[in-house]
Protein backbone atom coordinates (compact mmCIF):
# COMPACT_ATOMS: atom_id res chain seq x y z
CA UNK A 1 30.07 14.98 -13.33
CA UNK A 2 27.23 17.56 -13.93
CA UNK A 3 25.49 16.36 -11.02
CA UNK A 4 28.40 16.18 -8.75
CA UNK A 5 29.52 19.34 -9.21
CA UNK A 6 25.99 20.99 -8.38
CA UNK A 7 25.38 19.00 -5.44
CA UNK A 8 28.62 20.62 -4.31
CA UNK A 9 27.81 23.75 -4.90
CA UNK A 10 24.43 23.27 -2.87
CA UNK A 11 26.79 22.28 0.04
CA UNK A 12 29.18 24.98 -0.38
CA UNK A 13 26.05 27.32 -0.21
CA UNK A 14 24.35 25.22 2.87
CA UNK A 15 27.53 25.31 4.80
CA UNK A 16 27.54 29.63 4.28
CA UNK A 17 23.88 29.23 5.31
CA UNK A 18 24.45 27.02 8.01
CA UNK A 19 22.10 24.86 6.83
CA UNK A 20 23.01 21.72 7.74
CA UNK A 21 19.58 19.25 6.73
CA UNK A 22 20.66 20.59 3.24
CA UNK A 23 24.13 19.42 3.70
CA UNK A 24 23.23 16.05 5.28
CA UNK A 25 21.14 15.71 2.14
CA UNK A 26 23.42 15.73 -0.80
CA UNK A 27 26.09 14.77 1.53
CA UNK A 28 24.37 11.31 1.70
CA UNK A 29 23.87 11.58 -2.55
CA UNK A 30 27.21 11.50 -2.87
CA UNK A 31 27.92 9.30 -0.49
CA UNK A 32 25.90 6.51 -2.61
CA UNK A 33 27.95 7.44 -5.90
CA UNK A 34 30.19 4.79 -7.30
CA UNK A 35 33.70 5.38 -8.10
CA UNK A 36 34.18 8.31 -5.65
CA UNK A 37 37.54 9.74 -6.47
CA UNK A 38 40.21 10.30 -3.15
CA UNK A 39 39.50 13.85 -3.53
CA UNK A 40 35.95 13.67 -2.77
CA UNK A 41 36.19 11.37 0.12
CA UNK A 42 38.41 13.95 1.20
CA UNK A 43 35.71 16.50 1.20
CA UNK A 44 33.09 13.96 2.52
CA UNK A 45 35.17 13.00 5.49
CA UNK A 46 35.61 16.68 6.44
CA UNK A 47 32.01 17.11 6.37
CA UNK A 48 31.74 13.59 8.93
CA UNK A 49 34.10 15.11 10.63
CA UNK A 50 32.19 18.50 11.02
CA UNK A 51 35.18 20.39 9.73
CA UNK A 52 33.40 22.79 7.28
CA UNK A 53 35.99 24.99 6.96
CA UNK A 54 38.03 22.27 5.71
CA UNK A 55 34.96 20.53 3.49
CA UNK A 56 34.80 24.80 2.17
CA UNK A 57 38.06 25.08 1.45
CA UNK A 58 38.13 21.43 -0.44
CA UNK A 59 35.07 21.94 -2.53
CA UNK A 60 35.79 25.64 -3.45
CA UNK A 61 39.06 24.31 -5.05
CA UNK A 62 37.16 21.04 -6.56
CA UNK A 63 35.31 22.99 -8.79
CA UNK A 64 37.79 25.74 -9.33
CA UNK A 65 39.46 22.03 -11.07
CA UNK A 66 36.46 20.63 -13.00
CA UNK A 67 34.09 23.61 -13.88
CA UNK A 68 35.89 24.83 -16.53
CA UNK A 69 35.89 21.12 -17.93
CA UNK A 70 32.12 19.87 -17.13
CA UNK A 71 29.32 19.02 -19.64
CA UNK A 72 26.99 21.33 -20.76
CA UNK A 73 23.41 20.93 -19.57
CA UNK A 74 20.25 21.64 -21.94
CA UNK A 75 18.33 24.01 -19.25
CA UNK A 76 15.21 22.84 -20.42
CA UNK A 77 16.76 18.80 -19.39
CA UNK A 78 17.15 20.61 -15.88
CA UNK A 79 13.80 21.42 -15.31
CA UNK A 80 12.39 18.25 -16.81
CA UNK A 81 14.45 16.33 -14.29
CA UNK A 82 13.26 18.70 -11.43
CA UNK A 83 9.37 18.17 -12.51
CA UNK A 84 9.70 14.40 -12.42
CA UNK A 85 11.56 14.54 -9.32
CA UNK A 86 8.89 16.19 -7.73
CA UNK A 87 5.84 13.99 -9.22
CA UNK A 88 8.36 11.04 -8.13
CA UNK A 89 7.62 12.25 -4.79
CA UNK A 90 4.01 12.98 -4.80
CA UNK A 91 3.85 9.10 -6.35
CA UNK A 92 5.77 7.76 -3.84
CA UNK A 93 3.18 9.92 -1.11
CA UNK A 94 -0.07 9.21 -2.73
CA UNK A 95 0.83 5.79 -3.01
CA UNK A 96 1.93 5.22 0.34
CA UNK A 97 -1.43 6.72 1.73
CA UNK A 98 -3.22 4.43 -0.84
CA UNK A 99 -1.50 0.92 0.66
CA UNK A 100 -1.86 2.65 4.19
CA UNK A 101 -6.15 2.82 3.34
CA UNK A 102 -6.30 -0.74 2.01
CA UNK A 103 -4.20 -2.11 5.10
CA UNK A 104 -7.04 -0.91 7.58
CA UNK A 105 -9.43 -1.95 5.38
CA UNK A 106 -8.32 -5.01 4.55
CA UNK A 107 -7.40 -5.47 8.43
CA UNK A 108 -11.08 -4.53 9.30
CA UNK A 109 -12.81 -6.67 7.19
CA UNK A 110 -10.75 -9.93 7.76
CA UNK A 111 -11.46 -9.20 11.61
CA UNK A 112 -15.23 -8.71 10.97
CA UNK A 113 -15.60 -11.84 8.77
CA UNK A 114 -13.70 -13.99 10.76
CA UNK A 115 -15.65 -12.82 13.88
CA UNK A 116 -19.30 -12.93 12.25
CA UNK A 117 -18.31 -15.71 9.30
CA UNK A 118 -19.59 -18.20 10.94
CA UNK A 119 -23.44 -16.76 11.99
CA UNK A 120 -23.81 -15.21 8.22
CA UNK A 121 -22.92 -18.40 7.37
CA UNK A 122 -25.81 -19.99 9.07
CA UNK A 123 -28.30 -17.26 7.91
CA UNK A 124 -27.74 -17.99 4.81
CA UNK A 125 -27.67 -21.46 4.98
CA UNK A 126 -31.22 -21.48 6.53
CA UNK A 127 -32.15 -19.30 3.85
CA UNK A 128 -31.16 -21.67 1.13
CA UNK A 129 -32.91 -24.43 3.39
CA UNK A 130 -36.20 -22.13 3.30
CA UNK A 131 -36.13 -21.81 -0.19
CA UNK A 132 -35.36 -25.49 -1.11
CA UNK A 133 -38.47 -26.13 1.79
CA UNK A 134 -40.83 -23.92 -0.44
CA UNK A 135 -39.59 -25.79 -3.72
CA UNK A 136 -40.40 -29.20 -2.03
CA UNK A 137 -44.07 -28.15 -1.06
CA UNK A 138 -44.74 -25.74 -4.15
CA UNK A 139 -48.07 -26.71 -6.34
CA UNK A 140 -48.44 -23.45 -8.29
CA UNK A 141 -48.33 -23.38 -11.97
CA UNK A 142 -45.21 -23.22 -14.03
CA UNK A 143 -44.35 -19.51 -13.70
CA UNK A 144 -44.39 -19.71 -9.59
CA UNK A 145 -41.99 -22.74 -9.82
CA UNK A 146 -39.74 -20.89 -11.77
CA UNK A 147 -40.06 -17.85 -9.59
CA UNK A 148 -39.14 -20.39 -6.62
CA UNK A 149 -36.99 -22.50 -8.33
CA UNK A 150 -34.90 -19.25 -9.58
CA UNK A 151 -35.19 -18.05 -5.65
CA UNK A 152 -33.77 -21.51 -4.71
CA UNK A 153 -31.12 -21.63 -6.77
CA UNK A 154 -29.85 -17.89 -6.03
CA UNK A 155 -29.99 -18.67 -2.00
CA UNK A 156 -27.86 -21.82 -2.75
CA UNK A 157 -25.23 -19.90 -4.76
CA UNK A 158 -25.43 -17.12 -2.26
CA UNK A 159 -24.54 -19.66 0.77
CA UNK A 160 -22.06 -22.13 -1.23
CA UNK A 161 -20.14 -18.46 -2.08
CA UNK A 162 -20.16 -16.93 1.24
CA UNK A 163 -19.47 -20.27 3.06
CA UNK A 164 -16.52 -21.30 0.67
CA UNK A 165 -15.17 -17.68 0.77
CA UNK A 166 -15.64 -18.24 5.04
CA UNK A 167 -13.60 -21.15 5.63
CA UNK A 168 -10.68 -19.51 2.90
CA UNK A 169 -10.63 -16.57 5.33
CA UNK A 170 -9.98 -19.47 8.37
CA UNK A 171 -7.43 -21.51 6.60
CA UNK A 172 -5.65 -17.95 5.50
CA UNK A 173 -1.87 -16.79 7.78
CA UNK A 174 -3.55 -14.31 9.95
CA UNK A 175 -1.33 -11.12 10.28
CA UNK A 176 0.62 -10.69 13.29
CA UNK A 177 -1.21 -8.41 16.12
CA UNK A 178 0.74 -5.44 16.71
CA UNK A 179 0.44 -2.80 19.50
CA UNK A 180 0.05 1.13 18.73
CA UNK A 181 3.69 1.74 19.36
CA UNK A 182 4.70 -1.46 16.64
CA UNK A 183 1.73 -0.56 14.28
CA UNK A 184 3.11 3.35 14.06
CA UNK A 185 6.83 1.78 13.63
CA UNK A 186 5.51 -0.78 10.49
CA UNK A 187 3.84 2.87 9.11
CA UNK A 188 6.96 4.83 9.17
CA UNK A 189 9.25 2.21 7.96
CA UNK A 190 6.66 1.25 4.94
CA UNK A 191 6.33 4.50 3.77
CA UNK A 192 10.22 4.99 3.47
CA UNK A 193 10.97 1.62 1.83
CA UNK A 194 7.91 1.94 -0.01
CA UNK A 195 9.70 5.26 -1.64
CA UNK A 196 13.10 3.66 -2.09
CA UNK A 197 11.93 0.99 -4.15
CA UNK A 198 8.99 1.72 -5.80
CA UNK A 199 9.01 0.29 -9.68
CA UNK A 200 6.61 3.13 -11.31
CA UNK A 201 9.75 5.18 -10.26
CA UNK A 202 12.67 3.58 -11.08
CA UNK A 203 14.87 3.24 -14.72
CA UNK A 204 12.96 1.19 -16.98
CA UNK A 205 16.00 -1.16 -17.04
CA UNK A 206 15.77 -1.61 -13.13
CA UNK A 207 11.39 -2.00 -13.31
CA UNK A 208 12.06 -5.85 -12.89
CA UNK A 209 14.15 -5.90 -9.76
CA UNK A 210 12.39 -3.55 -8.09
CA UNK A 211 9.25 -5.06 -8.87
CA UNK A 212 10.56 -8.00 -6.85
CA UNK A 213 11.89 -5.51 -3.95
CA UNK A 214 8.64 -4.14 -4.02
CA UNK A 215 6.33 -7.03 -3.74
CA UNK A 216 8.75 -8.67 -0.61
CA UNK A 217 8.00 -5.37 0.73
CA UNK A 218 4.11 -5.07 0.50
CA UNK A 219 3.69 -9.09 1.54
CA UNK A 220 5.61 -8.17 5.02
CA UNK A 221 3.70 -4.94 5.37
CA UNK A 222 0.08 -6.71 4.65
CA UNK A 223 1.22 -9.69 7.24
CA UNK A 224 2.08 -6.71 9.65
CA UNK A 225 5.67 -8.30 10.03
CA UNK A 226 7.47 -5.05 11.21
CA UNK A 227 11.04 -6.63 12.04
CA UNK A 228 10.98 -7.53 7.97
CA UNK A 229 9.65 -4.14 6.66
CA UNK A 230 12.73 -2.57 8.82
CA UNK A 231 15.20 -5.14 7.42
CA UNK A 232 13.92 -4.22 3.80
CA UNK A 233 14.56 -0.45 4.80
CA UNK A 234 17.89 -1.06 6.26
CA UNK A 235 19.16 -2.70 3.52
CA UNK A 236 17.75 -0.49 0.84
CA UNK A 237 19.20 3.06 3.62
CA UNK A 238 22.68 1.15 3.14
CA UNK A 239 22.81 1.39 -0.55
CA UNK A 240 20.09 -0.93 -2.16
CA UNK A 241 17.96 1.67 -3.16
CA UNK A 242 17.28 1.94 -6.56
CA UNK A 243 18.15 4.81 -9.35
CA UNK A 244 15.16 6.66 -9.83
CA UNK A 245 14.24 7.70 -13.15
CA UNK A 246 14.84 11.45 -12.83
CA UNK A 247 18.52 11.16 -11.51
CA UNK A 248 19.10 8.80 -14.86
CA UNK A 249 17.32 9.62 -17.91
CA UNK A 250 18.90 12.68 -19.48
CA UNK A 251 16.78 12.54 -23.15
CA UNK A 252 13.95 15.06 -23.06
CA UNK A 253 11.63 13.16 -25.33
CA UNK A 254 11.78 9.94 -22.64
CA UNK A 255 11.70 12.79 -19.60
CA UNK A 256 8.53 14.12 -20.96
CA UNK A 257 7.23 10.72 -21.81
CA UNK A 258 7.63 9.61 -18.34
CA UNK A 259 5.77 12.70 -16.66
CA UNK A 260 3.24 12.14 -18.45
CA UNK A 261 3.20 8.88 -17.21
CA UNK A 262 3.41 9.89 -13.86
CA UNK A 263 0.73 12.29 -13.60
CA UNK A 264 -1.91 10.19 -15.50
CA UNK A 265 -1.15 7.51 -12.82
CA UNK A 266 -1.08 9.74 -9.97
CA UNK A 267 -4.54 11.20 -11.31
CA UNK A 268 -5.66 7.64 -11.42
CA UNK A 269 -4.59 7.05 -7.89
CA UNK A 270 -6.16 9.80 -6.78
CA UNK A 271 -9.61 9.10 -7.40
CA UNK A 272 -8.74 5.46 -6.31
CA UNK A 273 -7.86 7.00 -3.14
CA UNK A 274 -11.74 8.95 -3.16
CA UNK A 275 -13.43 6.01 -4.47
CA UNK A 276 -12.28 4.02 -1.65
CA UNK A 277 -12.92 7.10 1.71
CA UNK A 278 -16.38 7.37 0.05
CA UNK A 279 -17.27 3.52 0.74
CA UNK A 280 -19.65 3.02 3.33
CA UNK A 281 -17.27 0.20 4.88
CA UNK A 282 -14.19 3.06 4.95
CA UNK A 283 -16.52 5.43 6.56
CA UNK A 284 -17.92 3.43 9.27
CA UNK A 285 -13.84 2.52 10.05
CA UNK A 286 -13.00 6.55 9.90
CA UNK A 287 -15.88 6.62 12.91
CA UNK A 288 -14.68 3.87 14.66
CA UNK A 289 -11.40 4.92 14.66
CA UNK A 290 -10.11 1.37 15.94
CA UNK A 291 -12.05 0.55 18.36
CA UNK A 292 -13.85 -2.33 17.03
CA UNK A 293 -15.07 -4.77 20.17
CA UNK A 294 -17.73 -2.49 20.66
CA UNK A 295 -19.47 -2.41 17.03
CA UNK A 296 -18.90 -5.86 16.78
CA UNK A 297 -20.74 -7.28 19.58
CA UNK A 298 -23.59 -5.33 18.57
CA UNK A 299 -23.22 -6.95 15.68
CA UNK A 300 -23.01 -10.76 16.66
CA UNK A 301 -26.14 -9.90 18.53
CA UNK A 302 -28.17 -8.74 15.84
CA UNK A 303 -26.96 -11.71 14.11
CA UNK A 304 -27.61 -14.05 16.71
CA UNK A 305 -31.21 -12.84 16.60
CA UNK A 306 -32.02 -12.96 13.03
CA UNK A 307 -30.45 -16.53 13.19
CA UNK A 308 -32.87 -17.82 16.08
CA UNK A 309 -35.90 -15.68 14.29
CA UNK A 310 -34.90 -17.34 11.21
CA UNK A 311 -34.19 -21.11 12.67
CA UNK A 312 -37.81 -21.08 14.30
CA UNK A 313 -39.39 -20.11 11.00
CA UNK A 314 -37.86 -22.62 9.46
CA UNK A 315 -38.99 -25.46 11.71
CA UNK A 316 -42.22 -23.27 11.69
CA UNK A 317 -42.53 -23.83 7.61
CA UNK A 318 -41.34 -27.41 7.98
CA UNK A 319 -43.99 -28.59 10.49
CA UNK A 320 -47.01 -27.41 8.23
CA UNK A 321 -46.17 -28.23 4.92
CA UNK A 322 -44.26 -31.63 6.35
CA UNK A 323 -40.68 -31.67 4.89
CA UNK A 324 -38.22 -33.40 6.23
CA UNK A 325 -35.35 -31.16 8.32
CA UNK A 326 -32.51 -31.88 7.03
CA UNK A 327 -29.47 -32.32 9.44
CA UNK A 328 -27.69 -29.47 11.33
């Protein structure tokens, strides 16, 4: 009741401001509360309506009702519940712009491998070939055949990885392409679903389920699917939206247990977020600033040489020291 009646009284004091985003606001927290008595739909239907006289006239004599009846309210609870709502808020921010980082990274690097997969593939392939070549032909004593032997062995790991990693990326669901206009529209609606369902801000009872909410959420955002981000946000704007933590817990003890929470993992996040715009990789995406064709194709060309330089030394090596070439 303590919460109804001050979101009232924030309307009653918007509507003499004539502010209405502050109406709108709690207007649309009260319309998610269950069991809404007929005299508050009353007042809610006058503010649809526009008819703020009417909504003034219904609230002022609302609380001139219940006032004189409602809880009391620790001062010190208030303020607890205002702190967490606000680090609720930076979370929800900070953790959007975190997801929002990874996305383009992990978008640029799955582009880039695909594209080049193949050719570093080779490279090191020839390099493992080089090294098994100079293993084949070796006569020194026993601590150069280690040294070769151990040089061997680490090319062979290097291209089994790389080449096992490379055909993973081609047999992975490739997100959808999206155009600038779709790719700003899968932004906005992430970062609002993203905020309504988040589980580090939600009642520990409700953790689970939004958990779930969450992780349907992120798998359509990372597979750029932008008509099922919306539909997760449409559902969650129409009521689905979980109970955040401040607008439930009432104990100060668990209130100040969970800001603390909050701010060690938004001080974690935060230097997640640095770690990650001080990598190279991050940096040289900053610069590119999307446009990608360019950088690549420099790329594949430089790779394309160091493969041919690399192929004729190889048949090079093989023709003087006679080893066989092996196929491919």
């Amino acid at each position: 009741m303590q919460q109804l009646l001050k979101r009232l009284e924030i309307i009653k004091a918007a509507i003499s401001l004539e502010d209405e985003e502050t109406i709108a606001l709690h207007k649309n927290k009260l319309d998610q509360m269950a069991g809404k008595t007929e005299e508050l739909q009353a007042i809610l239907n006058r503010i649809d309506a526009l008819d703020y006289p009417g909504a003034l006239q219904r609230i002022t004599h609302f609380l001139q009702q219940h006032v004189a009846v409602s809880v009391y309210i620790d001062p010190e609870v208030a303020a607890l519940k205002m702190e967490l709502q606000g680090l609720e808020r930076r979370l929800a921010t900070l953790s959007a712009e975190r997801d929002e980082v990874l996305h383009v990274l992990e978008g640029f690097n799955r582009l880039y491998n695909v594209r080049l997969g193949g050719i570093i593939s080779a490279i090191l392939r020839l390099h493992m070939l080089r090294a098994r070549a100079a293993l084949a032909s070796s006569q020194g004593d026993e601590a150069d055949l280690d040294s070769i032997r151990q040089a061997h062995e680490q090319a062979q790991s290097d291209y089994q990885n790389f080449h096992g990693e490379y055909e993973g990326w081609l047999a992975e669901e490739r997100p959808r392409e999206l155009s600038a206009e779709d790719a700003l529209r899968l932004k906005n609606a992430y970062r609002k679903a993203s905020r309504l369902c988040h589980p580090d801000m939600v009642a520990e009872e409700l953790k689970d389920l939004a958990t779930a909410q969450f992780q349907a959420l992120h798998q359509a955002y990372n597979m750029n699917d932008v008509d099922k981000v919306e539909e997760i946000l449409s559902v969650l704007e129409a009521g689905g939206a979980f109970v955040a933590a401040s607008e439930q817990v009432q104990d100060k003890e668990r209130l100040r247990a969970h800001i603390s929470s909050l701010r060690h993992q938004l001080a974690v996040m935060d230097k997640e977020i640095q770690t990650i715009q001080a990598d190279s990789t991050w940096v040289l995406v900053e610069r590119l600033n999307g446009d990608y064709e360019a950088f690549l194709a420099e790329q594949e060309a430089d790779l394309e040489a160091e493969l041919n330089r690399l192929r004729q030394e190889y048949r090079h090596m093989v023709r003087n020291k006679s080893v066989s070439l092996p196929a491919g």
